[in-house]
PDB file of N, CA and C in Angstrom:
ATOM      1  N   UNK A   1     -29.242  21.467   5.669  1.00  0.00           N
ATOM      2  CA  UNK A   1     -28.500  20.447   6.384  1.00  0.00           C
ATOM      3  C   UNK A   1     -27.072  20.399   5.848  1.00  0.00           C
ATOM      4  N   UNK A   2     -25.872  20.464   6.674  1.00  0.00           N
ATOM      5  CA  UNK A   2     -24.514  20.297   6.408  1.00  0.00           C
ATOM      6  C   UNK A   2     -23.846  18.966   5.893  1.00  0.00           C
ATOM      7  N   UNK A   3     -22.912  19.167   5.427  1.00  0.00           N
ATOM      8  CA  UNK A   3     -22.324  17.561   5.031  1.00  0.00           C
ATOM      9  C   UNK A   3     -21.928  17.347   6.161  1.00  0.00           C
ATOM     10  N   UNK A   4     -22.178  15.480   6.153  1.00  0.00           N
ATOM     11  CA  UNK A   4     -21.521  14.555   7.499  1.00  0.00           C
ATOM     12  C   UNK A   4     -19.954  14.867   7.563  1.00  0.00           C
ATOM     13  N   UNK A   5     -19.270  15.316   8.693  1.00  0.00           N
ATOM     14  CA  UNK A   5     -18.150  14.754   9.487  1.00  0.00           C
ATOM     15  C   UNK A   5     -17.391  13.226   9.465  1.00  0.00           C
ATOM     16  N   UNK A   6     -16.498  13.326   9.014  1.00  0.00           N
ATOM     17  CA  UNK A   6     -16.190  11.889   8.983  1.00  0.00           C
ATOM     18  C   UNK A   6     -14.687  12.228   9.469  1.00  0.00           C
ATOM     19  N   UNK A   7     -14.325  11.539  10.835  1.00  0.00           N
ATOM     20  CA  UNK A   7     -12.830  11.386  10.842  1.00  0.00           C
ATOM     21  C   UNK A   7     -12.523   9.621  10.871  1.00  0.00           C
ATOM     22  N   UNK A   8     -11.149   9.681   9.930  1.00  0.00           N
ATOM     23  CA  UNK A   8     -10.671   8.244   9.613  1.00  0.00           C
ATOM     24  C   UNK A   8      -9.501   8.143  10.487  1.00  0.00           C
ATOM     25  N   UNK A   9      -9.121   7.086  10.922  1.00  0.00           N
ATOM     26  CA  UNK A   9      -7.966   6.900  12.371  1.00  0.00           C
ATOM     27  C   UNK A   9      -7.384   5.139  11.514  1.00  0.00           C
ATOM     28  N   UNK A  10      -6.610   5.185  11.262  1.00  0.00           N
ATOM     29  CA  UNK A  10      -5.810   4.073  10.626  1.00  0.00           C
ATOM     30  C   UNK A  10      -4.111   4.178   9.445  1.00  0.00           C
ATOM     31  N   UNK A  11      -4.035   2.908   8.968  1.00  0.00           N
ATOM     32  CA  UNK A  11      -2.816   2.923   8.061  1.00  0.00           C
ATOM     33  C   UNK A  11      -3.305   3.553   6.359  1.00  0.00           C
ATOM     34  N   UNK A  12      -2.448   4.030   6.293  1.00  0.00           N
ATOM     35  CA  UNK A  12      -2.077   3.777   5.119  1.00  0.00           C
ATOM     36  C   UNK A  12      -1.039   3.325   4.552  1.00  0.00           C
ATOM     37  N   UNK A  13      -1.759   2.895   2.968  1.00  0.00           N
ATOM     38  CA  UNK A  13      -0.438   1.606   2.347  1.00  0.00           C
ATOM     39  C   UNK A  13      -0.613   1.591   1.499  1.00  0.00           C
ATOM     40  N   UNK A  14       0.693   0.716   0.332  1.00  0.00           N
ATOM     41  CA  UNK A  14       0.246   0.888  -0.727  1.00  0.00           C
ATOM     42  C   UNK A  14       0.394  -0.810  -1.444  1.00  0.00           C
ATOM     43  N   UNK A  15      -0.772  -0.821  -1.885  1.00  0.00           N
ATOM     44  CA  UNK A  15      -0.499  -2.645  -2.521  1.00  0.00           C
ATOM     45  C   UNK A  15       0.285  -2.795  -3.685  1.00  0.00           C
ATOM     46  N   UNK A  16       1.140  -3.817  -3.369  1.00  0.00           N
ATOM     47  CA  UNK A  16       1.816  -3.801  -4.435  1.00  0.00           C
ATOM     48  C   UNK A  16       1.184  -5.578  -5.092  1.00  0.00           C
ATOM     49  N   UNK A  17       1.094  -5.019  -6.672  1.00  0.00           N
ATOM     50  CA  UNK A  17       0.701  -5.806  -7.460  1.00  0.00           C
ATOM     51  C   UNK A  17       1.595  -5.952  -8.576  1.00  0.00           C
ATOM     52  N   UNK A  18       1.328  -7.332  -9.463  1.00  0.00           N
ATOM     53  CA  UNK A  18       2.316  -7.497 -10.655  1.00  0.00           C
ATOM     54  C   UNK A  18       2.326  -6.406 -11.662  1.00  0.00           C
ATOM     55  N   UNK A  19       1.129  -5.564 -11.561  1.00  0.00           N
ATOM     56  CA  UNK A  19       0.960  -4.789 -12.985  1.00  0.00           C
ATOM     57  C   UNK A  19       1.260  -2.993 -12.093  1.00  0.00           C
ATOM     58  N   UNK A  20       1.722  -2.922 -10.482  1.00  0.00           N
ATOM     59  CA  UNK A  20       1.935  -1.875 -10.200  1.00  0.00           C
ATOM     60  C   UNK A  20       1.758  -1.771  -8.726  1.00  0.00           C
ATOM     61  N   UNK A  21       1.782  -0.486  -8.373  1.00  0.00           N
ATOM     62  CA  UNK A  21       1.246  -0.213  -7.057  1.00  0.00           C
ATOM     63  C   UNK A  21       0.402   0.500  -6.737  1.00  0.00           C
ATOM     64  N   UNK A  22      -0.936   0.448  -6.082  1.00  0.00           N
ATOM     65  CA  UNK A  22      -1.885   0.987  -5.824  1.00  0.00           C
ATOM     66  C   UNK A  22      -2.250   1.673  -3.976  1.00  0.00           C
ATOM     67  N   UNK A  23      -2.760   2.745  -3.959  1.00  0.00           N
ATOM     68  CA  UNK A  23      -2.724   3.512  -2.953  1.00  0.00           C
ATOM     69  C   UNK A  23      -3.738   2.799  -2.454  1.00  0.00           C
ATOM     70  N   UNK A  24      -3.876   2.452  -1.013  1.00  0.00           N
ATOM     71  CA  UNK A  24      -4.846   1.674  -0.234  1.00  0.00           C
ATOM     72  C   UNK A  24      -4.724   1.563   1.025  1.00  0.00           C
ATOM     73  N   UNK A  25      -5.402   0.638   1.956  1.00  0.00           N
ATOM     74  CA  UNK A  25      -5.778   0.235   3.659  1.00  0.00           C
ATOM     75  C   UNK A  25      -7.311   1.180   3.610  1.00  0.00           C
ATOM     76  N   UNK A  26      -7.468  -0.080   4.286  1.00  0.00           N
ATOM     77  CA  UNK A  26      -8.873   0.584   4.777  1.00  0.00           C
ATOM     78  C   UNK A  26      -9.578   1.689   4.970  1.00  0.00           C
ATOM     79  N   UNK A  27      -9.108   2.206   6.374  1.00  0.00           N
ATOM     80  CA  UNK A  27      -9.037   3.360   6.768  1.00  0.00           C
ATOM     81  C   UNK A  27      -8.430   4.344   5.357  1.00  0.00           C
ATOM     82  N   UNK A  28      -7.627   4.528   4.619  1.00  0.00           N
ATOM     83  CA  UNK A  28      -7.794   5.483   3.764  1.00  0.00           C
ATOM     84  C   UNK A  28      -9.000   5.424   2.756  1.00  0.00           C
ATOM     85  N   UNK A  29      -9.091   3.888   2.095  1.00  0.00           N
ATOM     86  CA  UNK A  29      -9.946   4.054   1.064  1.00  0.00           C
ATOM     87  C   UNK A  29     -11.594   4.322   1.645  1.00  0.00           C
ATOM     88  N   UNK A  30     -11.664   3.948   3.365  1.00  0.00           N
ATOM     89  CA  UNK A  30     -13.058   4.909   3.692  1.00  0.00           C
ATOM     90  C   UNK A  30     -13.429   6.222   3.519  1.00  0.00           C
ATOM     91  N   UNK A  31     -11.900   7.034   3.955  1.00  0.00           N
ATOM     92  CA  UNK A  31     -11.984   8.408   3.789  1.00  0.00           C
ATOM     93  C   UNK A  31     -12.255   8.851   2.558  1.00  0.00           C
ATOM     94  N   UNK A  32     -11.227   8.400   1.669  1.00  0.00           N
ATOM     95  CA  UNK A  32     -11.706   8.793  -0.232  1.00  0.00           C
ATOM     96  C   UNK A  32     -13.076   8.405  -0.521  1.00  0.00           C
ATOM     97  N   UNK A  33     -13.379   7.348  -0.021  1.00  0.00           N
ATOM     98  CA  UNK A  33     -14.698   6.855  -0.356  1.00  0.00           C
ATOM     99  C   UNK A  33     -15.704   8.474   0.528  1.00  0.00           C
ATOM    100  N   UNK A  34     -16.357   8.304   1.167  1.00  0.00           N
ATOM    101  CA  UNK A  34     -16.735   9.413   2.361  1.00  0.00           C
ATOM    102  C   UNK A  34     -16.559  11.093   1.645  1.00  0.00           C
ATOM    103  N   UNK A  35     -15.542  11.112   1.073  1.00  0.00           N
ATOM    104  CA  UNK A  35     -15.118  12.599   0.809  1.00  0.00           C
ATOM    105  C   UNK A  35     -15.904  13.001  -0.706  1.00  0.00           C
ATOM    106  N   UNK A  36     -15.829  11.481  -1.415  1.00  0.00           N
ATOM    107  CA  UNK A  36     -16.380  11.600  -2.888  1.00  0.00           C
ATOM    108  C   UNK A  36     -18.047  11.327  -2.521  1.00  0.00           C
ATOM    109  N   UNK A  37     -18.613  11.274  -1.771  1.00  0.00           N
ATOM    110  CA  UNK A  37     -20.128  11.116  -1.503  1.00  0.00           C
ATOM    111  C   UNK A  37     -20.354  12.764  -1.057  1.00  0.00           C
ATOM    112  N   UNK A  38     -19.372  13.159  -0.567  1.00  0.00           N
ATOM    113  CA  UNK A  38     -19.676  14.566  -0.617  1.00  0.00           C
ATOM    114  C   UNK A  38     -19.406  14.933   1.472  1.00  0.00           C
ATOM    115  N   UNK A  39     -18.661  13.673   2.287  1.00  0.00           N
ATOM    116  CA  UNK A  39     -18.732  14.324   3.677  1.00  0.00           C
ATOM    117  C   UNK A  39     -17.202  15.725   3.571  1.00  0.00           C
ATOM    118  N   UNK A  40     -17.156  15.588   4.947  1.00  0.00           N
ATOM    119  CA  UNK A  40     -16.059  16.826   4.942  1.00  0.00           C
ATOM    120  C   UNK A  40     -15.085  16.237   6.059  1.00  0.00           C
ATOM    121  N   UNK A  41     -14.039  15.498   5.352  1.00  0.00           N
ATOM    122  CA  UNK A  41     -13.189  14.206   6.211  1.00  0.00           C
ATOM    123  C   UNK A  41     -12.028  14.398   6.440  1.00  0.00           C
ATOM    124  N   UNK A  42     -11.461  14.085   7.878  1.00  0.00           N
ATOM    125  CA  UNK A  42     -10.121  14.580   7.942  1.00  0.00           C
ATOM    126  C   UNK A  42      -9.450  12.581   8.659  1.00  0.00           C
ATOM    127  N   UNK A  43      -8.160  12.390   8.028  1.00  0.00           N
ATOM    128  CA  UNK A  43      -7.614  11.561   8.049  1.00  0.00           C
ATOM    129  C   UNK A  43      -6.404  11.650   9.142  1.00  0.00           C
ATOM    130  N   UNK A  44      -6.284  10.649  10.167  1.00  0.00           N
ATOM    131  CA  UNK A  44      -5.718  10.909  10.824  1.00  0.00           C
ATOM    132  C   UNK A  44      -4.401   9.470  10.662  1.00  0.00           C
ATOM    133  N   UNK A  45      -3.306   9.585  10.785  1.00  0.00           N
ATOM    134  CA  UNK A  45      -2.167   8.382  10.253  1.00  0.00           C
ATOM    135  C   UNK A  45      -0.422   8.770  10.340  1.00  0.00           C
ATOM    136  N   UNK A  46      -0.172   8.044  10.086  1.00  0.00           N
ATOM    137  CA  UNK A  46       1.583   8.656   9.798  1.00  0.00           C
ATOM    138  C   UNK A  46       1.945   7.870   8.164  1.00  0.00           C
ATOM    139  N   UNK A  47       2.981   8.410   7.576  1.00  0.00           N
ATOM    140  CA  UNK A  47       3.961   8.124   6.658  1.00  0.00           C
ATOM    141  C   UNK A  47       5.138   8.568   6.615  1.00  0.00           C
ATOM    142  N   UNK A  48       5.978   7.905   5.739  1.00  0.00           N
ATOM    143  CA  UNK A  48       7.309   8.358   5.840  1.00  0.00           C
ATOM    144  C   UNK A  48       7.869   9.449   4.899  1.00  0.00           C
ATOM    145  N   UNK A  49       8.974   9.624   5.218  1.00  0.00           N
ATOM    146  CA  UNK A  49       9.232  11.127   4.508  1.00  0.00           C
ATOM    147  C   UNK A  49      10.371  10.753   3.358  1.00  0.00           C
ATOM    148  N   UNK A  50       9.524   9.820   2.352  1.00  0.00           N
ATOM    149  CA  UNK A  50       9.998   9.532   1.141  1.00  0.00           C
ATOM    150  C   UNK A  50       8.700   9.548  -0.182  1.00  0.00           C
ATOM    151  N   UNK A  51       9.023   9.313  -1.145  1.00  0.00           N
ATOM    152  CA  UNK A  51       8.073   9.174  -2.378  1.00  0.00           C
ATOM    153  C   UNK A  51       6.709   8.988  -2.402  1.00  0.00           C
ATOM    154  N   UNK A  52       6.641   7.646  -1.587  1.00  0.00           N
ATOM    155  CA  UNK A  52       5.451   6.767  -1.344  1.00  0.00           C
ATOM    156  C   UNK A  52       4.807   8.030  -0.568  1.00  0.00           C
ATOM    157  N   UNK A  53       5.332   8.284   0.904  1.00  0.00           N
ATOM    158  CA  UNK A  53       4.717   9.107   2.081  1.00  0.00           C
ATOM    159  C   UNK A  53       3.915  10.390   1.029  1.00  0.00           C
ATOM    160  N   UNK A  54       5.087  10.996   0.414  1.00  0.00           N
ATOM    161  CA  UNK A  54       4.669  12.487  -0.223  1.00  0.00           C
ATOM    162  C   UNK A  54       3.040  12.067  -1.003  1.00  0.00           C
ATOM    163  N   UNK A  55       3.419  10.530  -1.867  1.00  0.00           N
ATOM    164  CA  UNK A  55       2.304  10.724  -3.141  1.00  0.00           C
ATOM    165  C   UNK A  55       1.263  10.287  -2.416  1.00  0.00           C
ATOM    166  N   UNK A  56       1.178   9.529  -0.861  1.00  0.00           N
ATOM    167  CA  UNK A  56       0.060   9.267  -0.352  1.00  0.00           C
ATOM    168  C   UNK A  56      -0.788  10.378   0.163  1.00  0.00           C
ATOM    169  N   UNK A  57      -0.278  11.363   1.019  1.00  0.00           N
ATOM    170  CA  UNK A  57      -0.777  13.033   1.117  1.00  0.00           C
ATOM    171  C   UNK A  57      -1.067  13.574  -0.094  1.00  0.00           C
ATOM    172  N   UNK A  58      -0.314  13.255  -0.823  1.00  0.00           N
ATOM    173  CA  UNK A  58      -1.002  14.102  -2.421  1.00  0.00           C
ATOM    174  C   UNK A  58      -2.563  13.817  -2.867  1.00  0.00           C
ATOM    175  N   UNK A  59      -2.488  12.036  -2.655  1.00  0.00           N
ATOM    176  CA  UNK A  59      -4.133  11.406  -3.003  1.00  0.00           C
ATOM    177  C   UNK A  59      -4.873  12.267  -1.904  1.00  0.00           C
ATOM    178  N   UNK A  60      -4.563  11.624  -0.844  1.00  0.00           N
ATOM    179  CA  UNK A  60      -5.871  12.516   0.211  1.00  0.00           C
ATOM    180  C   UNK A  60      -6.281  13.877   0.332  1.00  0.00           C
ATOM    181  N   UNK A  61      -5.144  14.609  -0.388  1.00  0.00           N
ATOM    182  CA  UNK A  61      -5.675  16.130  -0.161  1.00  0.00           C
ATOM    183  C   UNK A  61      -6.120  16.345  -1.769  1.00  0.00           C
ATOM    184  N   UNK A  62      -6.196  15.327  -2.467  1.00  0.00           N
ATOM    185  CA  UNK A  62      -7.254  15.413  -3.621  1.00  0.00           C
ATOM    186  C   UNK A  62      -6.094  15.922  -4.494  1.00  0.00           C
ATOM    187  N   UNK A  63      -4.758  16.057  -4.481  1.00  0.00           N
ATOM    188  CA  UNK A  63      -4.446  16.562  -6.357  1.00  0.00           C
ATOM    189  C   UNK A  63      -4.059  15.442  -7.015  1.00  0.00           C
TER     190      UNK A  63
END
């Protein structure tokens, strides 16, 4: 039997807190969640083409 399919369709964002900022929204933290159980998940979204945008593609494609 193959791993589940999972496509995610939403924002991503990043929370900002007193002690930092953390990578988050829903829709992403399902996909990370989903990908670390072992499915085979493709994320569907936009970001911008600054810091934040780059290091949010960096989390999802896992480096």
């Amino acid at each position: 039997m193959g791993h589940p399919v999972v496509i995610s369709l939403g924002e991503v964002l990043w929370d900002l807190f007193p002690d930092g900022a953390r990578f988050g929204g829903a829709p992403a933290n399902f996909a990370c969640h989903a990908a670390a159980l072992g499915a085979r998940v493709s994320m569907t979204s936009a970001v911008g083409d600054d810091l934040q945008g780059r290091e949010a593609i960096d989390i999802l494609r896992g480096k």
